[in-house]
Protein backbone atom coordinates (compact mmCIF):
# COMPACT_ATOMS: atom_id res chain seq x y z
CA UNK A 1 -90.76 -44.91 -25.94
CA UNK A 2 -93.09 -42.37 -26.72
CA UNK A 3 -96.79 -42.02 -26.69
CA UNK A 4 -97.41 -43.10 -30.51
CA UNK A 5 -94.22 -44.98 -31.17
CA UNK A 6 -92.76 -47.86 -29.54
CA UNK A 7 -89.30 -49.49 -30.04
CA UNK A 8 -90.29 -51.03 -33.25
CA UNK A 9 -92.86 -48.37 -34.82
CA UNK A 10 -96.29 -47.01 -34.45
CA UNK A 11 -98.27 -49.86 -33.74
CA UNK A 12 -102.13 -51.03 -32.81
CA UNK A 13 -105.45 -51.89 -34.40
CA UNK A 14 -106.14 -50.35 -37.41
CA UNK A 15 -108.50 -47.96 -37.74
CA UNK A 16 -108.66 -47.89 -33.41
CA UNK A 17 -105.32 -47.14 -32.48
CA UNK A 18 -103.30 -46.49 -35.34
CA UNK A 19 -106.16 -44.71 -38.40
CA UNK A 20 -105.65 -43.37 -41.64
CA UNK A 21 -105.18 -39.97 -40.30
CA UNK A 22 -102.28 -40.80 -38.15
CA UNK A 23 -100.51 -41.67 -41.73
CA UNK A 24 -101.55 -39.22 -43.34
CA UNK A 25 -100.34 -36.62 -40.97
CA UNK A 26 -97.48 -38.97 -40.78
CA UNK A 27 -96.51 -38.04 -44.32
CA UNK A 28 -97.97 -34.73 -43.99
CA UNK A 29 -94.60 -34.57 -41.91
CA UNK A 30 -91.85 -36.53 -42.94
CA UNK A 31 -92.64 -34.51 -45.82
CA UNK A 32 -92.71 -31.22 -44.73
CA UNK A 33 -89.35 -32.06 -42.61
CA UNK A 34 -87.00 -33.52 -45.46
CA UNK A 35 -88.33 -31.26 -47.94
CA UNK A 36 -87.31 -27.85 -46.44
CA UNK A 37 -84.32 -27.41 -48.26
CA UNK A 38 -84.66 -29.50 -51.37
CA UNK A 39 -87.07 -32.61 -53.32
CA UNK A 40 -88.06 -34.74 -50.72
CA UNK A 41 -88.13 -38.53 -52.12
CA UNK A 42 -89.41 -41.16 -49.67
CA UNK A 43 -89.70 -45.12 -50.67
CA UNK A 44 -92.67 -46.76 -48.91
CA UNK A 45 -93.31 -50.93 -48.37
CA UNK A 46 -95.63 -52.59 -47.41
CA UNK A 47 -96.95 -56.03 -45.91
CA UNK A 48 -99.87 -58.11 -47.00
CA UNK A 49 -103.04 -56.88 -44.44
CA UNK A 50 -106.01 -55.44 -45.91
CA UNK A 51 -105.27 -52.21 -43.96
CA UNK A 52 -101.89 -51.72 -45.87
CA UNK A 53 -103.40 -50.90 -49.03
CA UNK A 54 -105.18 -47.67 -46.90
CA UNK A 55 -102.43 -46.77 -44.59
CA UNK A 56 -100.21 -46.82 -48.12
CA UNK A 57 -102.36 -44.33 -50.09
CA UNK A 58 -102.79 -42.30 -46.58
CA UNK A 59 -99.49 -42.03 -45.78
CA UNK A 60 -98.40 -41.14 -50.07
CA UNK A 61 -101.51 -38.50 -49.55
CA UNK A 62 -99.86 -36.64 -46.57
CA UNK A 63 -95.89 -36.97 -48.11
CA UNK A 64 -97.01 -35.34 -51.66
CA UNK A 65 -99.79 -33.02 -50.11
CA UNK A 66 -96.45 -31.14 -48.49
CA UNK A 67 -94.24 -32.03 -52.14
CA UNK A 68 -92.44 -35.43 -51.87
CA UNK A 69 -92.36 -37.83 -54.06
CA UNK A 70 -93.30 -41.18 -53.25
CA UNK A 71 -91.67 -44.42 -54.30
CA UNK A 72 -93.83 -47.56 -53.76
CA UNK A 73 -92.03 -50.71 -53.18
CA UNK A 74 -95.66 -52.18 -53.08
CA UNK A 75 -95.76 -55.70 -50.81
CA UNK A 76 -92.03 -55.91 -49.76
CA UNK A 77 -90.38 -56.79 -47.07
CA UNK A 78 -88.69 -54.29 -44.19
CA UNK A 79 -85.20 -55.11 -44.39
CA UNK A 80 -85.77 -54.52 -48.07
CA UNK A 81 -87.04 -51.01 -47.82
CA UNK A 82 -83.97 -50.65 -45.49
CA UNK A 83 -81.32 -51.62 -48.32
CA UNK A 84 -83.54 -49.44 -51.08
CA UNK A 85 -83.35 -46.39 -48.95
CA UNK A 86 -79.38 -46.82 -47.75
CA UNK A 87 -78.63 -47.78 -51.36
CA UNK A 88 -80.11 -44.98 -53.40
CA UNK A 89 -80.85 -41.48 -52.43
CA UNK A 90 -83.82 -41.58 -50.85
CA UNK A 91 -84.19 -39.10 -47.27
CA UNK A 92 -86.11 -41.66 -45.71
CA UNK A 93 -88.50 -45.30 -45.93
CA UNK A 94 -91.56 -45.79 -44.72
CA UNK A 95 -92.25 -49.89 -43.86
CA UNK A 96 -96.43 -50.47 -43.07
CA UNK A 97 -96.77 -53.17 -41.26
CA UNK A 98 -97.27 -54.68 -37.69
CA UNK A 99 -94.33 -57.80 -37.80
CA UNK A 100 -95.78 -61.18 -36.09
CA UNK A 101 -99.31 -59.25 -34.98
CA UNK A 102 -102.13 -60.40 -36.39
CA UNK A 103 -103.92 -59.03 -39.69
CA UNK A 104 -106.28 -56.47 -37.81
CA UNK A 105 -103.09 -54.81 -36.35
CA UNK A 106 -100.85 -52.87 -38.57
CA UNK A 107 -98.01 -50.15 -37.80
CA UNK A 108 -95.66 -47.50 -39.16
CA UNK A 109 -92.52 -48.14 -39.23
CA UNK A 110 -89.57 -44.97 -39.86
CA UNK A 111 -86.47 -45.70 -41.59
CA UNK A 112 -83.50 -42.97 -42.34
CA UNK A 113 -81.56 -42.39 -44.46
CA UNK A 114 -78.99 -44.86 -43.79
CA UNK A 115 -81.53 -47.27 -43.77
CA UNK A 116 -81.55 -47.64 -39.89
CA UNK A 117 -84.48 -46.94 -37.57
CA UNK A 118 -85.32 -43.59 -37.78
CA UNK A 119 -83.42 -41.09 -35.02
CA UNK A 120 -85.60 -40.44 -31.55
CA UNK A 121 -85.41 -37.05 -32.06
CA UNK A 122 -87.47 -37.05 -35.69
CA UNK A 123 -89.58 -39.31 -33.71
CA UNK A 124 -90.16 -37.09 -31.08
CA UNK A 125 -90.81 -34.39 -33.68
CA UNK A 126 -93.55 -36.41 -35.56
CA UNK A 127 -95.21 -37.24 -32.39
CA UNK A 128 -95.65 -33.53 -31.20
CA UNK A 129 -97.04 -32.90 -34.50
CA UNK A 130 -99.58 -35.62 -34.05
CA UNK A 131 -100.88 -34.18 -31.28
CA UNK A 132 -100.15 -30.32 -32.24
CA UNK A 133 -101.92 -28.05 -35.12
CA UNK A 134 -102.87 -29.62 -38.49
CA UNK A 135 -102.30 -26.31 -39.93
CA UNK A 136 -98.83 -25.90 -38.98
CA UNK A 137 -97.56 -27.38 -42.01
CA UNK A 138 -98.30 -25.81 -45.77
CA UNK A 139 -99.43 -27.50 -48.47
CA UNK A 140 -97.79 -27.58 -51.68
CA UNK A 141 -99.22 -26.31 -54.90
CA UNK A 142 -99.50 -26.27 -58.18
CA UNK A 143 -95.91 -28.22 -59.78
CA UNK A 144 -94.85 -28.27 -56.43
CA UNK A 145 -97.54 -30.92 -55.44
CA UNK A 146 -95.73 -34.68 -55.34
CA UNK A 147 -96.22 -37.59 -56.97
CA UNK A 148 -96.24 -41.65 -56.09
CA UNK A 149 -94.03 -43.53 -58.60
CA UNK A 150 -94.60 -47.63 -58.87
CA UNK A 151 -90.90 -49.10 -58.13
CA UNK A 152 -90.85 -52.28 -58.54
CA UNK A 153 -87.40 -51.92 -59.59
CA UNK A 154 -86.35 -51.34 -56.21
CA UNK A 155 -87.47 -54.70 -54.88
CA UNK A 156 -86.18 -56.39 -57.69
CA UNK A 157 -82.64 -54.76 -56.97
CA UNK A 158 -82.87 -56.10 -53.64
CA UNK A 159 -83.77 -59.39 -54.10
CA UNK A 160 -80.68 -59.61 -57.07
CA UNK A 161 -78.35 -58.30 -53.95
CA UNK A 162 -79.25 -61.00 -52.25
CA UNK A 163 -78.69 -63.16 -54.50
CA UNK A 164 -75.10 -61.94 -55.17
CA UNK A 165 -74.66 -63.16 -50.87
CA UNK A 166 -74.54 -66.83 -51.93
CA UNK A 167 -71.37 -68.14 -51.85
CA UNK A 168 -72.70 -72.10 -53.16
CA UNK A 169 -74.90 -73.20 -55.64
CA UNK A 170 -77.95 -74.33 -53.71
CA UNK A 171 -78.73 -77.34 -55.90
CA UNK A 172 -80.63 -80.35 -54.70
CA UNK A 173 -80.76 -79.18 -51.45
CA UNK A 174 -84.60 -79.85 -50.22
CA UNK A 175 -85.64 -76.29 -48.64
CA UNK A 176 -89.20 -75.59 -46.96
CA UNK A 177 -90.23 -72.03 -46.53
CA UNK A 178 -93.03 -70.64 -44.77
CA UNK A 179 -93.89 -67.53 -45.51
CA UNK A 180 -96.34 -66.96 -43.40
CA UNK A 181 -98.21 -65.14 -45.95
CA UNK A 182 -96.51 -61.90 -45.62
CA UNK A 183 -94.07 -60.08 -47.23
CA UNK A 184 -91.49 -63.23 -47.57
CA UNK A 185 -94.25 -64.08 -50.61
CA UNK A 186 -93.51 -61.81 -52.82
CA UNK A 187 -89.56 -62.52 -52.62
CA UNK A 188 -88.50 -65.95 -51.01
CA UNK A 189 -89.23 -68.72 -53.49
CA UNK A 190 -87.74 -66.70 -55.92
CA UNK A 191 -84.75 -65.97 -54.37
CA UNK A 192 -84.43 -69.93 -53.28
CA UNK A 193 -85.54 -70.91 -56.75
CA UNK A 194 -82.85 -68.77 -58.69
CA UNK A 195 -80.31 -70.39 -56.46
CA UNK A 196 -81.24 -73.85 -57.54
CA UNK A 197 -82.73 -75.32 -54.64
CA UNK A 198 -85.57 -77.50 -54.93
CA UNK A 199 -87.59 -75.04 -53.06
CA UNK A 200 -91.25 -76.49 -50.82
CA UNK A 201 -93.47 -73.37 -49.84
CA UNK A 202 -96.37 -73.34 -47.36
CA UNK A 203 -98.23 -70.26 -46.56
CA UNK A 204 -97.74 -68.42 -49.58
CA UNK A 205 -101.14 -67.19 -50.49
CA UNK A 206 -102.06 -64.08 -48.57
CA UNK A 207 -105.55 -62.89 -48.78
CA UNK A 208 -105.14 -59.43 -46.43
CA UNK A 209 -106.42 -61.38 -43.44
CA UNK A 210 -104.41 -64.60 -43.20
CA UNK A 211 -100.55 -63.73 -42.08
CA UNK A 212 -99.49 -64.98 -39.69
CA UNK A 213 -102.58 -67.31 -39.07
CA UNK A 214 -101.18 -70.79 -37.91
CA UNK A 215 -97.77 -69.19 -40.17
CA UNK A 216 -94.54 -68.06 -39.81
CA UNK A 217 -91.99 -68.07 -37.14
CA UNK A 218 -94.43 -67.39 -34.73
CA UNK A 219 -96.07 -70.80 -35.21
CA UNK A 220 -92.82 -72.48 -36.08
CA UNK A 221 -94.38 -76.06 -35.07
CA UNK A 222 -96.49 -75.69 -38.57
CA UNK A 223 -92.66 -75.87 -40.78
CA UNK A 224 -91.15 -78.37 -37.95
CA UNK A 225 -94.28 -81.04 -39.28
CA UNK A 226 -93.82 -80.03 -42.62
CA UNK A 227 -90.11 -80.05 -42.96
CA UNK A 228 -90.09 -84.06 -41.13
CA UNK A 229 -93.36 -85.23 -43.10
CA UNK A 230 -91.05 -84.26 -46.35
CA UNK A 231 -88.18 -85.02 -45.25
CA UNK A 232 -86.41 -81.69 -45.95
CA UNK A 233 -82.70 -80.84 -45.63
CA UNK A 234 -83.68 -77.74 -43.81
CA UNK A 235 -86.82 -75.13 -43.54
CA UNK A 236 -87.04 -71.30 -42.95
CA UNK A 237 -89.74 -69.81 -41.24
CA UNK A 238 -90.56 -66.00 -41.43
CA UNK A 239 -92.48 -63.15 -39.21
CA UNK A 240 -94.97 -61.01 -41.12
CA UNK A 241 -92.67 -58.55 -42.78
CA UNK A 242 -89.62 -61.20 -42.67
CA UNK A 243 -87.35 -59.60 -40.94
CA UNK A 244 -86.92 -62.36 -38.46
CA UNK A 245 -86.29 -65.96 -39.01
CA UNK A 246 -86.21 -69.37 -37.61
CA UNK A 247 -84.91 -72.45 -38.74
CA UNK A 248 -85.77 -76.21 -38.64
CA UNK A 249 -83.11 -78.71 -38.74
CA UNK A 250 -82.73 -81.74 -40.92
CA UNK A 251 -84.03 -84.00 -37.58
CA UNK A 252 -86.67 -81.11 -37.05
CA UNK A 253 -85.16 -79.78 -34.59
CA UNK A 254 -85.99 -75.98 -34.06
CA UNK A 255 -83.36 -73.72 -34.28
CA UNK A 256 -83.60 -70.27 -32.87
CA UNK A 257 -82.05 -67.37 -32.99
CA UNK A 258 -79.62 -68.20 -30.00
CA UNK A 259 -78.65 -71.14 -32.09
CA UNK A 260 -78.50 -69.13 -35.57
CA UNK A 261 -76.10 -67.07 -33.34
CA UNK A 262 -73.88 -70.05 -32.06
CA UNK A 263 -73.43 -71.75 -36.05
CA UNK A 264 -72.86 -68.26 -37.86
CA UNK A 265 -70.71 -66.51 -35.19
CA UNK A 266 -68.29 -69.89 -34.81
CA UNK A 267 -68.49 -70.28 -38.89
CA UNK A 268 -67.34 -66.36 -38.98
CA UNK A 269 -64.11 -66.79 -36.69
CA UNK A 270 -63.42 -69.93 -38.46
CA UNK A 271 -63.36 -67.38 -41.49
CA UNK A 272 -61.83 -64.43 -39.61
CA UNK A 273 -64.88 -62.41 -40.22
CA UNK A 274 -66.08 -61.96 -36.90
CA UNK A 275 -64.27 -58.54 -35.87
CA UNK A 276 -63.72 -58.01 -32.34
CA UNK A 277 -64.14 -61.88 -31.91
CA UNK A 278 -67.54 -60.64 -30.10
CA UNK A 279 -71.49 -61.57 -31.20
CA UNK A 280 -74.12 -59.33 -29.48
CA UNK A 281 -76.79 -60.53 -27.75
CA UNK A 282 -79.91 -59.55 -25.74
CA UNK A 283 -80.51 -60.62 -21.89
CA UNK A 284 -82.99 -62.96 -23.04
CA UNK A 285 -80.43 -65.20 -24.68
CA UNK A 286 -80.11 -68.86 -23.22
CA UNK A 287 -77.41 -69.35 -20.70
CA UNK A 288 -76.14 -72.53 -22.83
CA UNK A 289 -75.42 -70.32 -25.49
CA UNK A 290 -72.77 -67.95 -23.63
CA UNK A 291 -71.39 -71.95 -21.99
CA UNK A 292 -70.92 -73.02 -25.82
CA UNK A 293 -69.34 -69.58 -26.77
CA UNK A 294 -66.98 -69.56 -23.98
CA UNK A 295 -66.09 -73.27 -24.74
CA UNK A 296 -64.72 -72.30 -28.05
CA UNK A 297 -63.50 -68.82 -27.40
CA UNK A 298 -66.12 -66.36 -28.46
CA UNK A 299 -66.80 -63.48 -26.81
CA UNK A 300 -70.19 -61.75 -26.17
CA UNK A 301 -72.13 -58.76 -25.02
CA UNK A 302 -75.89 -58.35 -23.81
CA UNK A 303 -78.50 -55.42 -24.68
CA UNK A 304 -81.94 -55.14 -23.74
CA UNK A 305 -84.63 -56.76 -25.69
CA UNK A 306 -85.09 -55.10 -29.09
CA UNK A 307 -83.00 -55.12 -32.57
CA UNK A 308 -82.97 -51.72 -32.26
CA UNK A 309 -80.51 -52.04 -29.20
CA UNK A 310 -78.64 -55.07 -30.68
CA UNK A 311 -78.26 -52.95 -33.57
CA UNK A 312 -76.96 -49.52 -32.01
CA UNK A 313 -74.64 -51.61 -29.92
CA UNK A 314 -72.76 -53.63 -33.25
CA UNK A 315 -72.76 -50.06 -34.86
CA UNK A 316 -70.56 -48.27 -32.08
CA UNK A 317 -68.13 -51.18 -31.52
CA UNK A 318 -67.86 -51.95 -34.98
CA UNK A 319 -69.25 -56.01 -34.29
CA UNK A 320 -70.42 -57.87 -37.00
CA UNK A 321 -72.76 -60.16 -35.74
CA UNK A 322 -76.00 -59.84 -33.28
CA UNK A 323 -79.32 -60.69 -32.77
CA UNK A 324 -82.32 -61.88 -30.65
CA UNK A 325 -83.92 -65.32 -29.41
CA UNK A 326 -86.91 -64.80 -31.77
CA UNK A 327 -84.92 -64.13 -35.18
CA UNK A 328 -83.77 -61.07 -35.61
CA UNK A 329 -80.19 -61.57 -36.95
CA UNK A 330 -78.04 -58.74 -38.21
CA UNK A 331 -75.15 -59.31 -40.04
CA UNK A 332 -73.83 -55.51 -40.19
CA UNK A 333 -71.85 -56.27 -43.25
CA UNK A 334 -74.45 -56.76 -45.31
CA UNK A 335 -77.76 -55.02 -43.57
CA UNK A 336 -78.96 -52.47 -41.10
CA UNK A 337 -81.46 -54.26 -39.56
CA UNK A 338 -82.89 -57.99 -39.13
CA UNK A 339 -83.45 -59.93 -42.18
CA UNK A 340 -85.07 -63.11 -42.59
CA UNK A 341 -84.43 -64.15 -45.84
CA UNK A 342 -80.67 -62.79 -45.51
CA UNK A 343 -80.20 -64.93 -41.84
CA UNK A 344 -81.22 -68.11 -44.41
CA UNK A 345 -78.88 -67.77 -47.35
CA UNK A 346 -75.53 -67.36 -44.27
CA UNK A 347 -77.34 -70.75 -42.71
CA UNK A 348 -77.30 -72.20 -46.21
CA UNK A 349 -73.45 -70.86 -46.39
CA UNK A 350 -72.49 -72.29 -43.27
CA UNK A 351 -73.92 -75.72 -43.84
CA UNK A 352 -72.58 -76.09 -47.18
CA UNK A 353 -69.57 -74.78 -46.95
CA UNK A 354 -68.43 -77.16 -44.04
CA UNK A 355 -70.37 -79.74 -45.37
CA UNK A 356 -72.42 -80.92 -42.45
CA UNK A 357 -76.20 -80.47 -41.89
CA UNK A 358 -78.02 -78.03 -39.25
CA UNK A 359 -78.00 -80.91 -36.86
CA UNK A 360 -74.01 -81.46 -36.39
CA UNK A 361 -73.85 -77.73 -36.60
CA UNK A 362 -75.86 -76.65 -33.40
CA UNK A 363 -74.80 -80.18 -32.06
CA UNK A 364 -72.73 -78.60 -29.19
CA UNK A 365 -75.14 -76.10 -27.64
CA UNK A 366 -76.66 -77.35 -24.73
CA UNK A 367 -79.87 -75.64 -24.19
CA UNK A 368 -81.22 -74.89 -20.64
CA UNK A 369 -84.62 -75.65 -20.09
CA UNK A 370 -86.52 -71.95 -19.69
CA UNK A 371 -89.52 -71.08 -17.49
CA UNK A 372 -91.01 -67.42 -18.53
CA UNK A 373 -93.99 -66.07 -16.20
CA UNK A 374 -95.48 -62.72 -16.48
CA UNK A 375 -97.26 -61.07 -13.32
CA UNK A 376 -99.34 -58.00 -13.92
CA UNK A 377 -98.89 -55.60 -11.28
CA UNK A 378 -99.95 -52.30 -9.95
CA UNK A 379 -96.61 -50.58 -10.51
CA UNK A 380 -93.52 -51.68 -11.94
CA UNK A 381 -91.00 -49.92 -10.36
CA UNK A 382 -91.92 -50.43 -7.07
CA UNK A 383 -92.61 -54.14 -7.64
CA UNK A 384 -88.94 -54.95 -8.77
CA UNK A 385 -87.54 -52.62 -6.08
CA UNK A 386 -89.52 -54.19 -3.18
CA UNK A 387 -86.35 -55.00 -0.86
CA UNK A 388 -88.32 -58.68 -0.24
CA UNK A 389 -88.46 -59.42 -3.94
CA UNK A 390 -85.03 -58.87 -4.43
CA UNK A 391 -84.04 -60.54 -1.19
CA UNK A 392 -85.66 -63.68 -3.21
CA UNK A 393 -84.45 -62.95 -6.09
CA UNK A 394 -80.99 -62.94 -5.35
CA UNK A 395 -81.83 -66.22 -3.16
CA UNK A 396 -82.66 -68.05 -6.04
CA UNK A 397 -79.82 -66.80 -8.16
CA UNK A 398 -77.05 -68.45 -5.34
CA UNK A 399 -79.23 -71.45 -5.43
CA UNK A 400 -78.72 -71.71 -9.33
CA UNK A 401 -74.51 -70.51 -9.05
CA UNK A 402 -73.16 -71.59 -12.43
CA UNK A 403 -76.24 -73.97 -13.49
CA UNK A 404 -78.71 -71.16 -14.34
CA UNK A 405 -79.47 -67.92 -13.98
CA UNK A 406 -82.83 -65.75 -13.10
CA UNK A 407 -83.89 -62.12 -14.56
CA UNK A 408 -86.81 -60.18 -13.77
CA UNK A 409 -87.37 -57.10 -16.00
CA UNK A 410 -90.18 -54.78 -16.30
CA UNK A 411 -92.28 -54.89 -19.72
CA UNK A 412 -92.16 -51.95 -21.94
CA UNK A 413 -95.58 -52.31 -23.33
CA UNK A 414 -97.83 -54.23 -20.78
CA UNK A 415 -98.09 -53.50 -17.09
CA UNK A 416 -96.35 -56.53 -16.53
CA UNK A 417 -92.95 -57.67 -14.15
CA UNK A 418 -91.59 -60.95 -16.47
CA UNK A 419 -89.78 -63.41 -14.52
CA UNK A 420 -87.56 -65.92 -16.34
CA UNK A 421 -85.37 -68.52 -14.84
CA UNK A 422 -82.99 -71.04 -17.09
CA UNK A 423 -82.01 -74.23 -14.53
CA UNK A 424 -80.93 -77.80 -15.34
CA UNK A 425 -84.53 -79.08 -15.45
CA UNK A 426 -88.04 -77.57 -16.43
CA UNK A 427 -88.76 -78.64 -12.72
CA UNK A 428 -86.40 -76.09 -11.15
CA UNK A 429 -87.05 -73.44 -13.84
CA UNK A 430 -90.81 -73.50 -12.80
CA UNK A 431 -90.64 -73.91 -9.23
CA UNK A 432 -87.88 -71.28 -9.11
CA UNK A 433 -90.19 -68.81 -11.14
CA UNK A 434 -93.10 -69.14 -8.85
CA UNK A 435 -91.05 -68.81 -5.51
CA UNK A 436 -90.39 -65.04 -6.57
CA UNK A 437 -94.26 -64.43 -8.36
CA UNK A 438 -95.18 -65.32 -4.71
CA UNK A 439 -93.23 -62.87 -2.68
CA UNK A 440 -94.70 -60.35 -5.20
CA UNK A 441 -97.87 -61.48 -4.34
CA UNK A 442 -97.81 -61.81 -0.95
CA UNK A 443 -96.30 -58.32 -0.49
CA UNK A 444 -99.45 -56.78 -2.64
CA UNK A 445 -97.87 -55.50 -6.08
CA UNK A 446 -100.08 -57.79 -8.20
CA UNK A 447 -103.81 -56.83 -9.71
């Protein structure tokens, strides 16, 4: 990670960390660079905060200051701007927004050409110009100057791709969405609608200052209530720019991504369309999801946290299927990167096609009980290497053996150690957790 951008885009309080002349020399860039040997075109979404509308017109300012032209998808979501910009020929997208933060935080987020997070190296390049000379870069003039185009068009196109994914009619099926009032408002109950469910929306009203207020997948106990008072066949929760998604079951049962995992990657070797017979996964996954892949013959492999990993991983062994706790599902036929809206239509494939609801489908994953503590120490490194914290750390794994597991990983944003353990009970999980917080208190690391 850099100093501006993170795993998952330029990201912090707008106007404090992240300010309209970070996007504009932003654009001022990514113009400058894709335009040196021809028209530079560049498609830019957006999400529904206040601050998008100004980091929108900054960031079109700085691209046709240096001679691109911009394309505005307006309030769209980021797997959207993804399939515009692989789809057409665009040199890069632009996605503003800050996912599951809340409204005051916003981010920049860099697409390619291929519609896949933008290269480290182009990263690297914006970032030196961030902090280099603001005269390095010309200006365009006179009919060389750019222009911002409305294209709505775009969106539209994406949400009538989608559309062409669904392989049943989805009529009188009772789906709840919440949007979380984000980008999934401007696309969702359309989608759902022209596919003939009959289609229940909460938190579809954004204002600039309400997503992901009590919303979305990040407060997915606001759909569970909703989807049991209504008694819903199923309900789809969404992040801020809808990229992730969870589900909730016909008993209102929550089903993560770990679970959205277990029913699509089973439903795709039923179907022969899970190449390599592998899903990918992160190290955060549950343990009872690799028992009930083993148990019917599916094989797996583990990144670090981040779609961008789960992603890079699926691309260079050519696997078809991966994705993250929290909701980030790729299905690499289809997309480049998470979608929320396209993880619901291949749940809505899966349960009608076999003809059983979300319950019976997850039915046989046995979830172990997690515990998840963070410690905040004085450095990282030398807190996980500490020869006494490892010394419990490996005494805790033998005491688990097959039953559980433990992981302790440094954060990559917060001067944090995480320690997780999965056991049979939330007993074990917890006691096991604090056993190894302890040794790294007792031996000093913590502030």
């Amino acid at each position: 990670m850099g100093k501006y951008f993170g795993t998952d885009g330029f990201r912090g309080e707008a106007n404090v960390n992240l300010t309209a002349m970070h996007a504009f020399k932003v654009g001022r860039f990514l113009g400058w660079y894709y335009g040196r040997f021809h028209k530079c075109s560049v498609v830019i979404g957006k999400d529904t905060r206040r601050s998008s509308y100004m980091f929108e017109d900054a960031l079109s300012a700085g691209l046709t200051s240096t001679g691109a032209d911009v394309y505005l998808l307006h309030v769209t979501t980021t797997p959207s701007v993804s399939y515009v910009v692989r789809t057409e020929d665009f040199d890069c997208g632009i996605m503003i927004s800050a996912s599951h933060n809340p409204y005051y935080d916003n981010g920049i987020k860099l697409i390619n050409g291929n519609g896949e997070k933008m290269e480290q190296e182009v990263i690297d390049k914006v970032e030196e110009y961030l902090d280099g000379d603001f005269d390095d870069v010309p200006y365009a003039t006179m009919d060389k100057i750019g222009r911002t185009i409305d294209y709505f068009a775009g969106r539209n196109r994406y949400m009538g791709y989608l559309m062409t994914l669904a392989k049943n009619s989805f009529r009188n099926v009772r789906v709840g969405l919440d949007c979380s009032n984000g980008s999934a408002s401007a696309i969702a109950k359309s989608v759902f609608d022209a596919l003939g469910a009959e289609t229940y929306v909460i938190n579809n009203e954004p204002n600039g200052t309400n997503i992901n207020m009590e919303a979305g997948s990040t407060h997915i106990e606001v759909l569970q209530k909703y989807v049991k008072d209504n008694k819903l066949d199923i309900g789809f929760a969404y992040d801020g720019d809808a990229d992730r998604c969870l589900c909730i079951d016909d008993k209102g049962n929550i089903v993560d991504g770990d679970l959205i995992l277990y029913v699509c990657g089973v439903y795709m070797k039923q179907n022969g369309e899970l190449d390599n017979n592998t899903v990918v996964t992160t190290i955060m996954s549950n343990i009872g999801l690799y028992k009930a892949f083993d148990a019917v013959g599916i094989d797996y492999a583990k990144t670090d946290v981040g779609d961008k990993y789960v992603y890079e991983c699926m691309r260079n062994n050519n696997f078809r299927l991966g994705g993250e706790q929290s909701g980030h599902i790729i299905f690499s036929k289809y997309a480049t990167t998470g979608d929320g809206i396209l993880t619901s239509i291949k749940l809505m494939e899966v349960m009608l096609s076999t003809k059983k609801k979300m319950s019976e489908l997850i039915s046989p994953v046995v979830i172990y009980p997690q515990c998840l503590k963070n410690i905040r120490v004085e450095s990282k490194p030398e807190a996980r290497a500490d020869v006494d914290v490892q010394a419990e750390v490996e005494k805790v794994a033998k005491l688990l053996g097959d039953d559980g597991r433990i992981l302790v990983r440094e954060s990559g944003t917060e001067p944090v150690i995480r320690v997780m353990v999965e056991a049979k009970t939330d007993h074990l999980a917890e006691k096991y957790v604090n056993q190894v917080i302890k040794v790294i208190e007792d031996k000093g690391h913590a502030v």
